[in-house]
C-alpha atoms as a PDB file:
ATOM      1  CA  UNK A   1       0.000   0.000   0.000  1.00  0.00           C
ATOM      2  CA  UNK A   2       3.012   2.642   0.653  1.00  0.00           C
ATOM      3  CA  UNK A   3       4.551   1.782  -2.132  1.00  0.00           C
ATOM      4  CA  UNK A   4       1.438   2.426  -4.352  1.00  0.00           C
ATOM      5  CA  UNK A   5       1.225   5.690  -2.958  1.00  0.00           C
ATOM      6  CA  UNK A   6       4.593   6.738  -3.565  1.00  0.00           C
ATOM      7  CA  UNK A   7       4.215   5.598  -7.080  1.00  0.00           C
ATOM      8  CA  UNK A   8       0.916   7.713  -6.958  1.00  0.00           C
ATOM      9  CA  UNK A   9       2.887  10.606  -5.592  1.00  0.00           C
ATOM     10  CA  UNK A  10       5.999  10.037  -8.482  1.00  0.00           C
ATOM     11  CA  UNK A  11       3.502   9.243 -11.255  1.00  0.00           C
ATOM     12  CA  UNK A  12       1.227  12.852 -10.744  1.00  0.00           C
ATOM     13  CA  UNK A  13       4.577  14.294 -10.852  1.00  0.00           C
ATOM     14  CA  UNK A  14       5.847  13.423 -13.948  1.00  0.00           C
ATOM     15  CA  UNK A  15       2.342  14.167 -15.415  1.00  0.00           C
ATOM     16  CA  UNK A  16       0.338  17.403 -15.759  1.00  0.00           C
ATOM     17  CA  UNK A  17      -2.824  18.443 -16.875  1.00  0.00           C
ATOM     18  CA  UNK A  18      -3.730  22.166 -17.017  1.00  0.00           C
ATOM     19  CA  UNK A  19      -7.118  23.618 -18.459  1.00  0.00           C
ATOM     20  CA  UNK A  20      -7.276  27.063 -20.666  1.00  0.00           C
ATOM     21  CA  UNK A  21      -9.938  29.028 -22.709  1.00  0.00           C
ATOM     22  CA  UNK A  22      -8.933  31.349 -25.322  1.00  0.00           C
ATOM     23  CA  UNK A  23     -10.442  33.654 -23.694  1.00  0.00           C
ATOM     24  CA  UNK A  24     -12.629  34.046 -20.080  1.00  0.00           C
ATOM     25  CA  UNK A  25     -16.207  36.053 -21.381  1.00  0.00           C
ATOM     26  CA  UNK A  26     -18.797  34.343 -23.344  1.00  0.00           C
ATOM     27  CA  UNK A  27     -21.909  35.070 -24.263  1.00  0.00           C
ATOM     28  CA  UNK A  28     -24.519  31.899 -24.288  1.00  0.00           C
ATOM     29  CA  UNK A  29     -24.022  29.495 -26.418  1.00  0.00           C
ATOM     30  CA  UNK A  30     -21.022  30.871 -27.937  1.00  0.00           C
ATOM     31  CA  UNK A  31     -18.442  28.551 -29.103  1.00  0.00           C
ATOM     32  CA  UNK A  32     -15.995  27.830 -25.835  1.00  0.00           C
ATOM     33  CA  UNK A  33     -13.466  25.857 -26.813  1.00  0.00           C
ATOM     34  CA  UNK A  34     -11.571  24.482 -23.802  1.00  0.00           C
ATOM     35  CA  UNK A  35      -7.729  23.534 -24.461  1.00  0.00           C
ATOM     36  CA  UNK A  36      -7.116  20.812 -22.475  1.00  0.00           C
ATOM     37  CA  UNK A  37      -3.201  20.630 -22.159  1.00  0.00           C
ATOM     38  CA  UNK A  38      -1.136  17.501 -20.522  1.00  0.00           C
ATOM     39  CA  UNK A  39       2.792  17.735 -20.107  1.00  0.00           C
ATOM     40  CA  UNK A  40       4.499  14.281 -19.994  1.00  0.00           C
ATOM     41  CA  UNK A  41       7.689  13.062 -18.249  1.00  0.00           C
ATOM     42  CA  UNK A  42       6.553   9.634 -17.070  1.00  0.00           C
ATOM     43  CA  UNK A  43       9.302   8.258 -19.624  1.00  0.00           C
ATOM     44  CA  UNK A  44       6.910   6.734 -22.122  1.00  0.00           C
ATOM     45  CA  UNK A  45       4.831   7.826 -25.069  1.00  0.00           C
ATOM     46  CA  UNK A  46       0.883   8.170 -23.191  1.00  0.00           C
ATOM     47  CA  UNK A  47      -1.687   7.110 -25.703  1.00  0.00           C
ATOM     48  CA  UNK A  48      -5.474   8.599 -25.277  1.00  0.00           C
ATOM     49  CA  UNK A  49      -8.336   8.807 -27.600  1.00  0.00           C
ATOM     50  CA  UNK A  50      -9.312   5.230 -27.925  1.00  0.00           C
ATOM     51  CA  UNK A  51     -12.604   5.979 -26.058  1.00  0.00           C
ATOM     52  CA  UNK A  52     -14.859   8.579 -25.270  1.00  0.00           C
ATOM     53  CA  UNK A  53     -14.112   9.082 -21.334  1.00  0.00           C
ATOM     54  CA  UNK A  54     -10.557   9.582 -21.472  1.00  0.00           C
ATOM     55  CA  UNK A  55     -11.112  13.215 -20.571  1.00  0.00           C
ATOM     56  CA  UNK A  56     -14.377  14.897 -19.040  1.00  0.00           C
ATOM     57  CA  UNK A  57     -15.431  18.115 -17.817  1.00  0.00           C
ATOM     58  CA  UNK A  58     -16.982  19.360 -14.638  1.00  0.00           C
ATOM     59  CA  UNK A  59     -18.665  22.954 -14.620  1.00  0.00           C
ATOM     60  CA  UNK A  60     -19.879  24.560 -11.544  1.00  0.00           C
ATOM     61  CA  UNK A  61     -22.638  27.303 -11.563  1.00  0.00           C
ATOM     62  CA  UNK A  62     -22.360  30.118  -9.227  1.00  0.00           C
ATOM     63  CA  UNK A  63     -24.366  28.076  -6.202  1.00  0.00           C
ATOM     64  CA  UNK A  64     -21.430  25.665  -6.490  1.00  0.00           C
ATOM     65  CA  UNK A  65     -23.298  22.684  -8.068  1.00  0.00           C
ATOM     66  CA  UNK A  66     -23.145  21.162 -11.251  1.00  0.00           C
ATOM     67  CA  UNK A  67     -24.722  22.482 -14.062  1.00  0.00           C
ATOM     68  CA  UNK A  68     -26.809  19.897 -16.314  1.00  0.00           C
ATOM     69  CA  UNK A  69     -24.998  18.225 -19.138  1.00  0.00           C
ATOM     70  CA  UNK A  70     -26.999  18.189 -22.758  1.00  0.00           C
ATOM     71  CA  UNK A  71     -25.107  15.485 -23.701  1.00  0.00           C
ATOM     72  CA  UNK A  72     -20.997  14.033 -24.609  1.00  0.00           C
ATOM     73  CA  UNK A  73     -17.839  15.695 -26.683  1.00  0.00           C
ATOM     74  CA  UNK A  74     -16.951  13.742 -28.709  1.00  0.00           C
ATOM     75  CA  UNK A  75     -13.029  13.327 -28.039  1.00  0.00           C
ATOM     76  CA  UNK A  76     -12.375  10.195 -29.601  1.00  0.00           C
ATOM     77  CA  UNK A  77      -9.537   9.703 -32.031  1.00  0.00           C
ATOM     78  CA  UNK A  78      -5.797   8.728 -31.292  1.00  0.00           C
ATOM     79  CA  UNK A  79      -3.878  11.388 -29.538  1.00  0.00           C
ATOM     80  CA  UNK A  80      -0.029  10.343 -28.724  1.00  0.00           C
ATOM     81  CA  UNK A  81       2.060  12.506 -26.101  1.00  0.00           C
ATOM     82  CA  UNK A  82       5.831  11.571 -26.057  1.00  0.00           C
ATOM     83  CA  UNK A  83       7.824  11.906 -23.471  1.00  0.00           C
ATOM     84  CA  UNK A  84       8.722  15.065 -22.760  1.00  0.00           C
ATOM     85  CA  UNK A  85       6.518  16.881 -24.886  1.00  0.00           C
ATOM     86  CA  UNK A  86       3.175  18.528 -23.915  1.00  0.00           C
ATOM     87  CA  UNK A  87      -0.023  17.575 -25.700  1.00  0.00           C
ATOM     88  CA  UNK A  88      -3.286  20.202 -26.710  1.00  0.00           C
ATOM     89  CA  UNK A  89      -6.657  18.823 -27.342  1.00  0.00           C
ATOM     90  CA  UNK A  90      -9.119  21.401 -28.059  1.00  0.00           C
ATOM     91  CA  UNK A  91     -13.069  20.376 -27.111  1.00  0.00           C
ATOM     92  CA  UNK A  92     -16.207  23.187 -27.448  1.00  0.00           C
ATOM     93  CA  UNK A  93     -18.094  22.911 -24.394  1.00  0.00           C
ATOM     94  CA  UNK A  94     -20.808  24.987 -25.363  1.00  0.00           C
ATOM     95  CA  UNK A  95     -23.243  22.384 -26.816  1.00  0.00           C
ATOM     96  CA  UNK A  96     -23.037  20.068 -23.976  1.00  0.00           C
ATOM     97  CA  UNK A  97     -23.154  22.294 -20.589  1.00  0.00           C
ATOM     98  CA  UNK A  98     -25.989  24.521 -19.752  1.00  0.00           C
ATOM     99  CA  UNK A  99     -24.255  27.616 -19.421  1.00  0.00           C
ATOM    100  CA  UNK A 100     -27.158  30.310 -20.713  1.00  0.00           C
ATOM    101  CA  UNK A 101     -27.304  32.184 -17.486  1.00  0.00           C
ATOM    102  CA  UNK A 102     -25.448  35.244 -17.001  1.00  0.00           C
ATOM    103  CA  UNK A 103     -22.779  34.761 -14.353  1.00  0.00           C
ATOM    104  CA  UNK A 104     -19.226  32.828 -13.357  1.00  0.00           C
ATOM    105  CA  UNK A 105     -18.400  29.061 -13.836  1.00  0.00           C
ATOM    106  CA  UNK A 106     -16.027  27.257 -12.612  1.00  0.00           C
ATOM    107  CA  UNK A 107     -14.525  24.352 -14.761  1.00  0.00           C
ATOM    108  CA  UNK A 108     -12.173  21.416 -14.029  1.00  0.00           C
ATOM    109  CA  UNK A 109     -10.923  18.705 -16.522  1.00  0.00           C
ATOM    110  CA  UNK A 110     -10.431  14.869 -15.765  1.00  0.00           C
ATOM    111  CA  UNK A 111      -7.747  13.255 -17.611  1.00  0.00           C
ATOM    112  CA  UNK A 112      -7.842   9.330 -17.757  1.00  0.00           C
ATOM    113  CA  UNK A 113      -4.146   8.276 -17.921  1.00  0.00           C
ATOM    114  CA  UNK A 114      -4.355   3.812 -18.402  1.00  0.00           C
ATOM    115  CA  UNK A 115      -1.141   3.399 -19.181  1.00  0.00           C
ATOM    116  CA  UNK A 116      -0.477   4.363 -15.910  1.00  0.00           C
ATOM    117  CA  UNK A 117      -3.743   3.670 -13.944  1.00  0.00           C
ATOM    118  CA  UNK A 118      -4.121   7.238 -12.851  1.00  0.00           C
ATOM    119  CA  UNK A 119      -6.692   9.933 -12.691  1.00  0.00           C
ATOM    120  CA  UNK A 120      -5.938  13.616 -12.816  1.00  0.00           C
ATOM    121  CA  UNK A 121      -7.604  16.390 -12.661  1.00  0.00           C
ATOM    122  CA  UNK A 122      -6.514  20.326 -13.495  1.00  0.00           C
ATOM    123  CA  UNK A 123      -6.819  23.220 -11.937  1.00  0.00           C
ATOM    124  CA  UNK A 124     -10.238  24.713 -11.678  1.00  0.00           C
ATOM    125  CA  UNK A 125     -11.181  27.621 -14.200  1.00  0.00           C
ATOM    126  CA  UNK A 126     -13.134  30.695 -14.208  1.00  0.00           C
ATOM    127  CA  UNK A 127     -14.777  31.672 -17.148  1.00  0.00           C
ATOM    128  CA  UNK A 128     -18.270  34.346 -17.345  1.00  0.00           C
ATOM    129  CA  UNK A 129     -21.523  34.176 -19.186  1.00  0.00           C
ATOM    130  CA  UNK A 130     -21.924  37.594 -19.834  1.00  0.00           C
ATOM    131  CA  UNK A 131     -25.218  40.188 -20.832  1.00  0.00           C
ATOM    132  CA  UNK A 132     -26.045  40.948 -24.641  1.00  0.00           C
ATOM    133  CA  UNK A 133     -28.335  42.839 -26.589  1.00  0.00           C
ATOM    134  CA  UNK A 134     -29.988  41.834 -29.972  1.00  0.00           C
ATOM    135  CA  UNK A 135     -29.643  44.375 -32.889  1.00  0.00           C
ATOM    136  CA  UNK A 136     -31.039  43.283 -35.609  1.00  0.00           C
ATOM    137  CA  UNK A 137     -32.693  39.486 -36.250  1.00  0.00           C
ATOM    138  CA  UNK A 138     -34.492  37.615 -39.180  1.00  0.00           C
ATOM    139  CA  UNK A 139     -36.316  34.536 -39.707  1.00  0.00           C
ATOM    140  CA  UNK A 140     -35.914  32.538 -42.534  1.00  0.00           C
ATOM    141  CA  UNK A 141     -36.637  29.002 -44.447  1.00  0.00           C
ATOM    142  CA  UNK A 142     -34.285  26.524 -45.484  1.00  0.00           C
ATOM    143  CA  UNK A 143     -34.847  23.266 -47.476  1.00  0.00           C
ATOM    144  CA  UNK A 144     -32.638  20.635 -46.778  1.00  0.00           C
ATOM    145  CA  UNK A 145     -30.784  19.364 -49.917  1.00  0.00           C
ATOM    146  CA  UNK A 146     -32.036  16.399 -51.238  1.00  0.00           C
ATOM    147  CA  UNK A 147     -34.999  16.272 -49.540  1.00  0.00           C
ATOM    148  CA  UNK A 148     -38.381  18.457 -49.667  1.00  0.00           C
ATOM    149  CA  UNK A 149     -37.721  19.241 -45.435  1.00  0.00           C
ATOM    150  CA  UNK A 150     -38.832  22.550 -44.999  1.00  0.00           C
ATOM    151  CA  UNK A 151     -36.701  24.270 -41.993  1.00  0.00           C
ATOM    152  CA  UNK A 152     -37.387  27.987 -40.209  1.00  0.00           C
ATOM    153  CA  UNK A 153     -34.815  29.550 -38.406  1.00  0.00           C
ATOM    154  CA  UNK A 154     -33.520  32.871 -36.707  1.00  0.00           C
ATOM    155  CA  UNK A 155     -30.446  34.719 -37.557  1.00  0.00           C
ATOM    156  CA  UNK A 156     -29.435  37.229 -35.132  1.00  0.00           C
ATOM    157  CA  UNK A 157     -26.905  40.235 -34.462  1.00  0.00           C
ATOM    158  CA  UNK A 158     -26.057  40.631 -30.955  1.00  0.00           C
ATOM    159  CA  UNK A 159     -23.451  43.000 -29.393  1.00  0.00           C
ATOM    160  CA  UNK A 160     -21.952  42.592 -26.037  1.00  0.00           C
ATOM    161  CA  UNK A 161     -19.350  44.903 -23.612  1.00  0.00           C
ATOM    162  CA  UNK A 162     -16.319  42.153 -23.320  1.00  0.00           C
ATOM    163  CA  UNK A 163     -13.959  43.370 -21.085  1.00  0.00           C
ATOM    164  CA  UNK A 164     -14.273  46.737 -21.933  1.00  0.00           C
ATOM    165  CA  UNK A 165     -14.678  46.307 -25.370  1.00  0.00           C
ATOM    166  CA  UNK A 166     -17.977  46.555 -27.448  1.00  0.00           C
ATOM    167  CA  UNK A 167     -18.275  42.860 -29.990  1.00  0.00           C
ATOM    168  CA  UNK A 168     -20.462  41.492 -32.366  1.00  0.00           C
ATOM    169  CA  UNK A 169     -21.904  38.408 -32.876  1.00  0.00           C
ATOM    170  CA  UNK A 170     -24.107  36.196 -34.978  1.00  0.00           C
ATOM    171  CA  UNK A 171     -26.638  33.659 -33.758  1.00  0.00           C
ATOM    172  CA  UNK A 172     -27.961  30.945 -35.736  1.00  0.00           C
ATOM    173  CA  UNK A 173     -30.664  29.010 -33.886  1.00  0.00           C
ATOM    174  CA  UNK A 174     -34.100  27.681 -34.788  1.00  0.00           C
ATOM    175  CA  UNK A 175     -37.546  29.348 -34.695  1.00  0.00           C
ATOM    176  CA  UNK A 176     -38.096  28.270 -31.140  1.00  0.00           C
ATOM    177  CA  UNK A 177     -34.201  28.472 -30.043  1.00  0.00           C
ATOM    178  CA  UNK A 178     -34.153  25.316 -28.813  1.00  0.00           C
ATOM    179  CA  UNK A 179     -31.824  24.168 -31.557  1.00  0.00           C
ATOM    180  CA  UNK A 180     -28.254  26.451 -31.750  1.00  0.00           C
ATOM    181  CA  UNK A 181     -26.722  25.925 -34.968  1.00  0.00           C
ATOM    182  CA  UNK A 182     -23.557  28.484 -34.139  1.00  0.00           C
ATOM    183  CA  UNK A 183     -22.692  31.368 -31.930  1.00  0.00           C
ATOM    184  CA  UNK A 184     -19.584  32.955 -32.650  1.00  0.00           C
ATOM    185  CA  UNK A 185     -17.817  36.622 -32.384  1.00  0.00           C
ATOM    186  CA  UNK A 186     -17.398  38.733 -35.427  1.00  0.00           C
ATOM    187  CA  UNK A 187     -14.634  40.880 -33.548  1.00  0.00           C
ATOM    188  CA  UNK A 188     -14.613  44.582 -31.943  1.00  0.00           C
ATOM    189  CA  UNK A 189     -17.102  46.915 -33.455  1.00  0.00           C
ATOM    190  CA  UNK A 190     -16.730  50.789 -33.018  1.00  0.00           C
ATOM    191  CA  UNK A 191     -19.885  52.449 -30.834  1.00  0.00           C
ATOM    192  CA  UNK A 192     -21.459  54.528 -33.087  1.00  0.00           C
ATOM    193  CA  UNK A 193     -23.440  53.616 -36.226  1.00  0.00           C
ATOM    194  CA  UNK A 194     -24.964  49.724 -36.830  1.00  0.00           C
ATOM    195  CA  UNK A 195     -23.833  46.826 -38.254  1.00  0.00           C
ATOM    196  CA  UNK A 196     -25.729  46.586 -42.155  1.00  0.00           C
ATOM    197  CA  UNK A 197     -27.025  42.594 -42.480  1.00  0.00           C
ATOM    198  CA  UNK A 198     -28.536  41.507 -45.597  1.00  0.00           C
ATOM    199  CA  UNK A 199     -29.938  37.824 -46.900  1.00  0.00           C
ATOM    200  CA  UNK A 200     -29.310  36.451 -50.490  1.00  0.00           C
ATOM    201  CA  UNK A 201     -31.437  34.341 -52.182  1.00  0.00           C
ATOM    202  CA  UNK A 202     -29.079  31.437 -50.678  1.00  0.00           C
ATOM    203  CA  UNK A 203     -30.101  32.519 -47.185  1.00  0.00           C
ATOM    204  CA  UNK A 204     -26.641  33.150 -46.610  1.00  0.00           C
ATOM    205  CA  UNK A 205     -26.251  36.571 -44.128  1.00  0.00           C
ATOM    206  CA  UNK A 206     -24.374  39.056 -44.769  1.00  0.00           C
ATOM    207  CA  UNK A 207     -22.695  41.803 -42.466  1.00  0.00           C
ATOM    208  CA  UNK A 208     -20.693  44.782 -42.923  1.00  0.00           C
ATOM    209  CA  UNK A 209     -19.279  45.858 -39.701  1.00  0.00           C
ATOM    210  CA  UNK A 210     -17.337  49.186 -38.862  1.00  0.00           C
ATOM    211  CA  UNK A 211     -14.412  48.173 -36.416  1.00  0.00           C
ATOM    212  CA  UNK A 212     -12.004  50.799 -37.019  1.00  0.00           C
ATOM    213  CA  UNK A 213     -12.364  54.916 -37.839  1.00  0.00           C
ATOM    214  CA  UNK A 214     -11.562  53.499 -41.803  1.00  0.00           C
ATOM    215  CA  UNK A 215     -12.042  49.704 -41.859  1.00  0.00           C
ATOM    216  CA  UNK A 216     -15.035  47.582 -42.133  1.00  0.00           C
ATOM    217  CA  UNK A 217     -15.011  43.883 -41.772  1.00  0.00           C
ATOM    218  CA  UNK A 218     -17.519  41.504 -44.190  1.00  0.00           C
ATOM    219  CA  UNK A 219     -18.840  38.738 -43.390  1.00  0.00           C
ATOM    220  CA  UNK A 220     -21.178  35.484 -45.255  1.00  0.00           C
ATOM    221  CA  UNK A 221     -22.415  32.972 -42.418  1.00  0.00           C
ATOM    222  CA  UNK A 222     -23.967  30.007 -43.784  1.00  0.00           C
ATOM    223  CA  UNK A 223     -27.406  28.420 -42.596  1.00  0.00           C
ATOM    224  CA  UNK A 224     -25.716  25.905 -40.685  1.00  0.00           C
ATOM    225  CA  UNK A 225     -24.222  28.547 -38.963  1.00  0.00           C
ATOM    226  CA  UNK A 226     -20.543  28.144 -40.621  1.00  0.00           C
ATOM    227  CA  UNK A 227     -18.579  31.123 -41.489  1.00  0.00           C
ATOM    228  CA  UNK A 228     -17.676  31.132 -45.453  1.00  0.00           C
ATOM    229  CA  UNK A 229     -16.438  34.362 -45.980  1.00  0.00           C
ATOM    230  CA  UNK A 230     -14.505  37.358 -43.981  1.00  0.00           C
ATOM    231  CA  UNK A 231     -13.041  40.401 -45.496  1.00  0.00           C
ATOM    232  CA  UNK A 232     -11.991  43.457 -44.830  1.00  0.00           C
ATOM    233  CA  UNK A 233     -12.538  46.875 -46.734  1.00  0.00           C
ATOM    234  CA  UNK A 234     -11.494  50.534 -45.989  1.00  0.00           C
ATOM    235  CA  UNK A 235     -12.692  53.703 -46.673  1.00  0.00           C
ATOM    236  CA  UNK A 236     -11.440  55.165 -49.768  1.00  0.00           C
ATOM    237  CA  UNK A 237     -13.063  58.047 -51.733  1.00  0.00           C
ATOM    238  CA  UNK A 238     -16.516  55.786 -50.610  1.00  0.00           C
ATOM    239  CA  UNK A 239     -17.396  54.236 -48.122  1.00  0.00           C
ATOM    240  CA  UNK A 240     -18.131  50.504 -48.115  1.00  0.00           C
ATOM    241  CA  UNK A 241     -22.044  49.412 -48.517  1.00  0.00           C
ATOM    242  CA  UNK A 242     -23.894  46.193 -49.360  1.00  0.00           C
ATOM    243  CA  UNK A 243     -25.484  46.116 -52.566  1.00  0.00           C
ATOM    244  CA  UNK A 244     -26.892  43.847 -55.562  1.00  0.00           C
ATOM    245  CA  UNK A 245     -23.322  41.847 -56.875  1.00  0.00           C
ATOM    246  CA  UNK A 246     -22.997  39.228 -59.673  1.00  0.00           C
ATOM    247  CA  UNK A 247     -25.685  36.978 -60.131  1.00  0.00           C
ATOM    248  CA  UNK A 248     -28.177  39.379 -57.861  1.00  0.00           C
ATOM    249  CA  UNK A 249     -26.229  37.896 -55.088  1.00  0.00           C
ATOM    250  CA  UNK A 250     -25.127  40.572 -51.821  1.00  0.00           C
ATOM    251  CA  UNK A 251     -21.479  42.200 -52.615  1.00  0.00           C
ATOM    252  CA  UNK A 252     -19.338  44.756 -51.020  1.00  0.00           C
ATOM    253  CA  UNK A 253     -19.905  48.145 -52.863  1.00  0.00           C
ATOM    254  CA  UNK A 254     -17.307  50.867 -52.421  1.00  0.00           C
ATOM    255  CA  UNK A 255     -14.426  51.089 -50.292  1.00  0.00           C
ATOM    256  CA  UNK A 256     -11.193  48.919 -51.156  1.00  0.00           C
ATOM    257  CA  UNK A 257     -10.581  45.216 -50.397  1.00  0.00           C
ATOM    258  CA  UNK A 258      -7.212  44.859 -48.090  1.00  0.00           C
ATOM    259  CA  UNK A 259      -6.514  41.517 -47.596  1.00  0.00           C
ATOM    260  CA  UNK A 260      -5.139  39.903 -43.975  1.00  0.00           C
ATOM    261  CA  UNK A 261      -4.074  36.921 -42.617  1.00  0.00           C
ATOM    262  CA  UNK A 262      -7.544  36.321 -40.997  1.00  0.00           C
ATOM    263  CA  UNK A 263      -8.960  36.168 -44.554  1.00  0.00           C
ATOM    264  CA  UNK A 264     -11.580  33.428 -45.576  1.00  0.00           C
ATOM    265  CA  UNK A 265     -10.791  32.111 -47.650  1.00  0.00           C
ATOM    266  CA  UNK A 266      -7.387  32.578 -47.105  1.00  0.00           C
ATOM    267  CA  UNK A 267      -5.699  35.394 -49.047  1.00  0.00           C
ATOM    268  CA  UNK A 268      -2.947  34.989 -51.578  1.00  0.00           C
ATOM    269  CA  UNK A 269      -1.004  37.733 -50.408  1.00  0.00           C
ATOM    270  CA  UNK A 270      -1.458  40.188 -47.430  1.00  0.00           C
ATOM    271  CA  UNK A 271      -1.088  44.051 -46.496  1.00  0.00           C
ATOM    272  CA  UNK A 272       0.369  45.863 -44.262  1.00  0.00           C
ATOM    273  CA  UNK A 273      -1.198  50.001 -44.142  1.00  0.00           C
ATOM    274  CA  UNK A 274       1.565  52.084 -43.731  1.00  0.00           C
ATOM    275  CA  UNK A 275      -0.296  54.905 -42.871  1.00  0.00           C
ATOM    276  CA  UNK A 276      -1.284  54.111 -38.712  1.00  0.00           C
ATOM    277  CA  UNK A 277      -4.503  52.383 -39.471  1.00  0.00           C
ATOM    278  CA  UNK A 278      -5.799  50.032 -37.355  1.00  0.00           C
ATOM    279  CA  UNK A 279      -4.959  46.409 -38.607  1.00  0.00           C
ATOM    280  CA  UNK A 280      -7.669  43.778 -38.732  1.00  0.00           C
ATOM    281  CA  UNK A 281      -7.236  41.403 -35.408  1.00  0.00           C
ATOM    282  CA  UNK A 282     -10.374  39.646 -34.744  1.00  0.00           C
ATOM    283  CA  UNK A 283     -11.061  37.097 -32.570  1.00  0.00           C
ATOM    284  CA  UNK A 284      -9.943  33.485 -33.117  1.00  0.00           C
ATOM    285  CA  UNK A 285     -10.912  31.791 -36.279  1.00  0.00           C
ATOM    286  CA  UNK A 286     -15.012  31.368 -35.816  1.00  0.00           C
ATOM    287  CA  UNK A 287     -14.819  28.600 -38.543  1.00  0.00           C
ATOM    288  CA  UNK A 288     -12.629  26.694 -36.590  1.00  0.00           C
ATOM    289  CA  UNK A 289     -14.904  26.445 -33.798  1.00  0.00           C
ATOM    290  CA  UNK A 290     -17.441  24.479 -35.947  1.00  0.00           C
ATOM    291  CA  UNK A 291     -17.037  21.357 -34.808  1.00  0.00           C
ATOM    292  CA  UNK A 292     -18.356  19.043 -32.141  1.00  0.00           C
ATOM    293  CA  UNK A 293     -14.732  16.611 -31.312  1.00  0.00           C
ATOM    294  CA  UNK A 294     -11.665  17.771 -30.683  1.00  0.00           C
ATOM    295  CA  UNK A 295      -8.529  19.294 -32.575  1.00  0.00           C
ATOM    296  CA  UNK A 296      -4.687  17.928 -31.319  1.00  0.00           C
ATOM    297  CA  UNK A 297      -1.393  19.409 -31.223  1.00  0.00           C
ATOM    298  CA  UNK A 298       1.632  18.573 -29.752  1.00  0.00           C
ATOM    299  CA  UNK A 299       4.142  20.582 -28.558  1.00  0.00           C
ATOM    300  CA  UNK A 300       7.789  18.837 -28.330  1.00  0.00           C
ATOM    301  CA  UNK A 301      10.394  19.804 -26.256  1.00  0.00           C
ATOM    302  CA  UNK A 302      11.195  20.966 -22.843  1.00  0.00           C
ATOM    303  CA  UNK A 303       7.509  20.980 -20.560  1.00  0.00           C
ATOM    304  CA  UNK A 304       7.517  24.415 -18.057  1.00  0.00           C
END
């Protein structure tokens, strides 16, 4: 029995697992990726992803209990850690945990380790459901391809005060709400004047944005609530507008397009204003946060 301790106590040593959000405010709903990180020195390669319970989450509502779970993450699929390297797997919370109600959480993450027959856990994290407002919303129909189903859902533009800074988002839910397709930030937005949204015959949204004194960011969000296009445009001799383009689809009239690294798609080339303007720097990639499972990476070399 001592000696299974002290491997206990030698074993949690040489293995770490630390919990981190890209960033600590949400609103509800919004994509919340959690990056679940594990640092290994146990002198082998740890193997996880074989099964669906290798890592699990725990979220506490302000009263201190556990808030109800909607369902699993999926966070199958083989993820290898060497030794001494530190792993990432990335898992969006938001459609499993009930966190709609304004307020701080507290989350902890429970990593499975067989190879070694030990549980850990990480630290606990804060993160904050905070208030938004609705600007601007529309319902529309969708048909599903291949098939005569007849759909109605809800866009919506909502804009939030995130640590001291005004952002916009897009909601894509159905009629009722009780079905979230995607909630994700569209970056900063400047205080005065409102975001222009359109619909193509597609249903596809579109929004032109002011985030800068001279630049505008566009985006195209999908039905499904997927992000297709972003690009930004500055003020030239006029200023950007949304208008009738090719094939009486929605296009960005006026203005000039300056493309970024944050482009979708991605941009051939980039640009840099030389003139003090305000680059384009919104939040992490919203298209990225699509997905249900998780996305690996490993980082090799020394752990800290």
């Amino acid at each position: 029995m001592v000696l299974a301790c002290l491997g206990l106590t030698s074993v949690r040593g040489q293995i770490t697992v630390e919990l981190d959000f890209e960033k600590d405010s949400f609103i509800a709903n919004e994509t919340m990726f959690a990056s679940v990180r594990v640092t290994n020195f146990s002198g082998q390669t740890l193997r996880f992803g074989t099964d669906n319970h290798w890592v699990m989450f725990a979220v506490e509502g302000q009263n201190g209990f556990l808030v109800d779970q909607r369902g699993t993450p999926n966070v199958t699929g083989l993820f290898e850690i060497p030794n001494g390297s530190r792993g990432t797997r990335r898992v969006n919370l938001a459609p499993y945990y009930e966190m709609t109600t304004p307020g701080r959480y507290m989350v902890t993450a429970t990593v499975i380790c067989q190879q070694v027959r030990e549980v850990l856990k990480s630290p606990k994290r804060e993160i904050n459901i905070i208030r938004a407002t609705t600007l601007w919303e529309k319902q529309f129909g969708v048909v599903s391809p291949g098939s005569e189903a007849y759909d109605v859902r809800h866009y919506a533009l909502i804009r939030a005060l995130n640590n001291n800074r005004l952002e916009l988002y897009v909601r894509v839910a159905s009629r009722d709400g009780s079905k979230v397709y995607g909630v994700f930030s569209m970056g900063n937005i400047v205080s005065f004047g409102s975001p222009e949204a359109q619909l193509d015959r597609l249903s596809r949204l579109h929004v032109l944005q002011q985030y800068a004194a001279r630049s505008f960011r566009y985006v195209v969000v999908t039905p499904d609530g997927e992000l297709m296009t972003r690009h930004r445009y500055d003020y030239t001799r006029s200023r950007p507008r949304l208008g009738a383009g090719a094939e009486n689809l929605i296009a960005v009239m006026g203005g000039i397009r300056v493309p970024t690294e944050s482009d979708l798609p991605p941009s051939l080339e980039t640009f840099d204003p030389v003139d003090g303007s305000s680059s384009d720097s919104p939040s992490p990639d919203p298209g990225e946060a699509g997905g249900e499972g998780g996305i690996q990476s490993a980082e090799v070399g020394e752990g800290q």
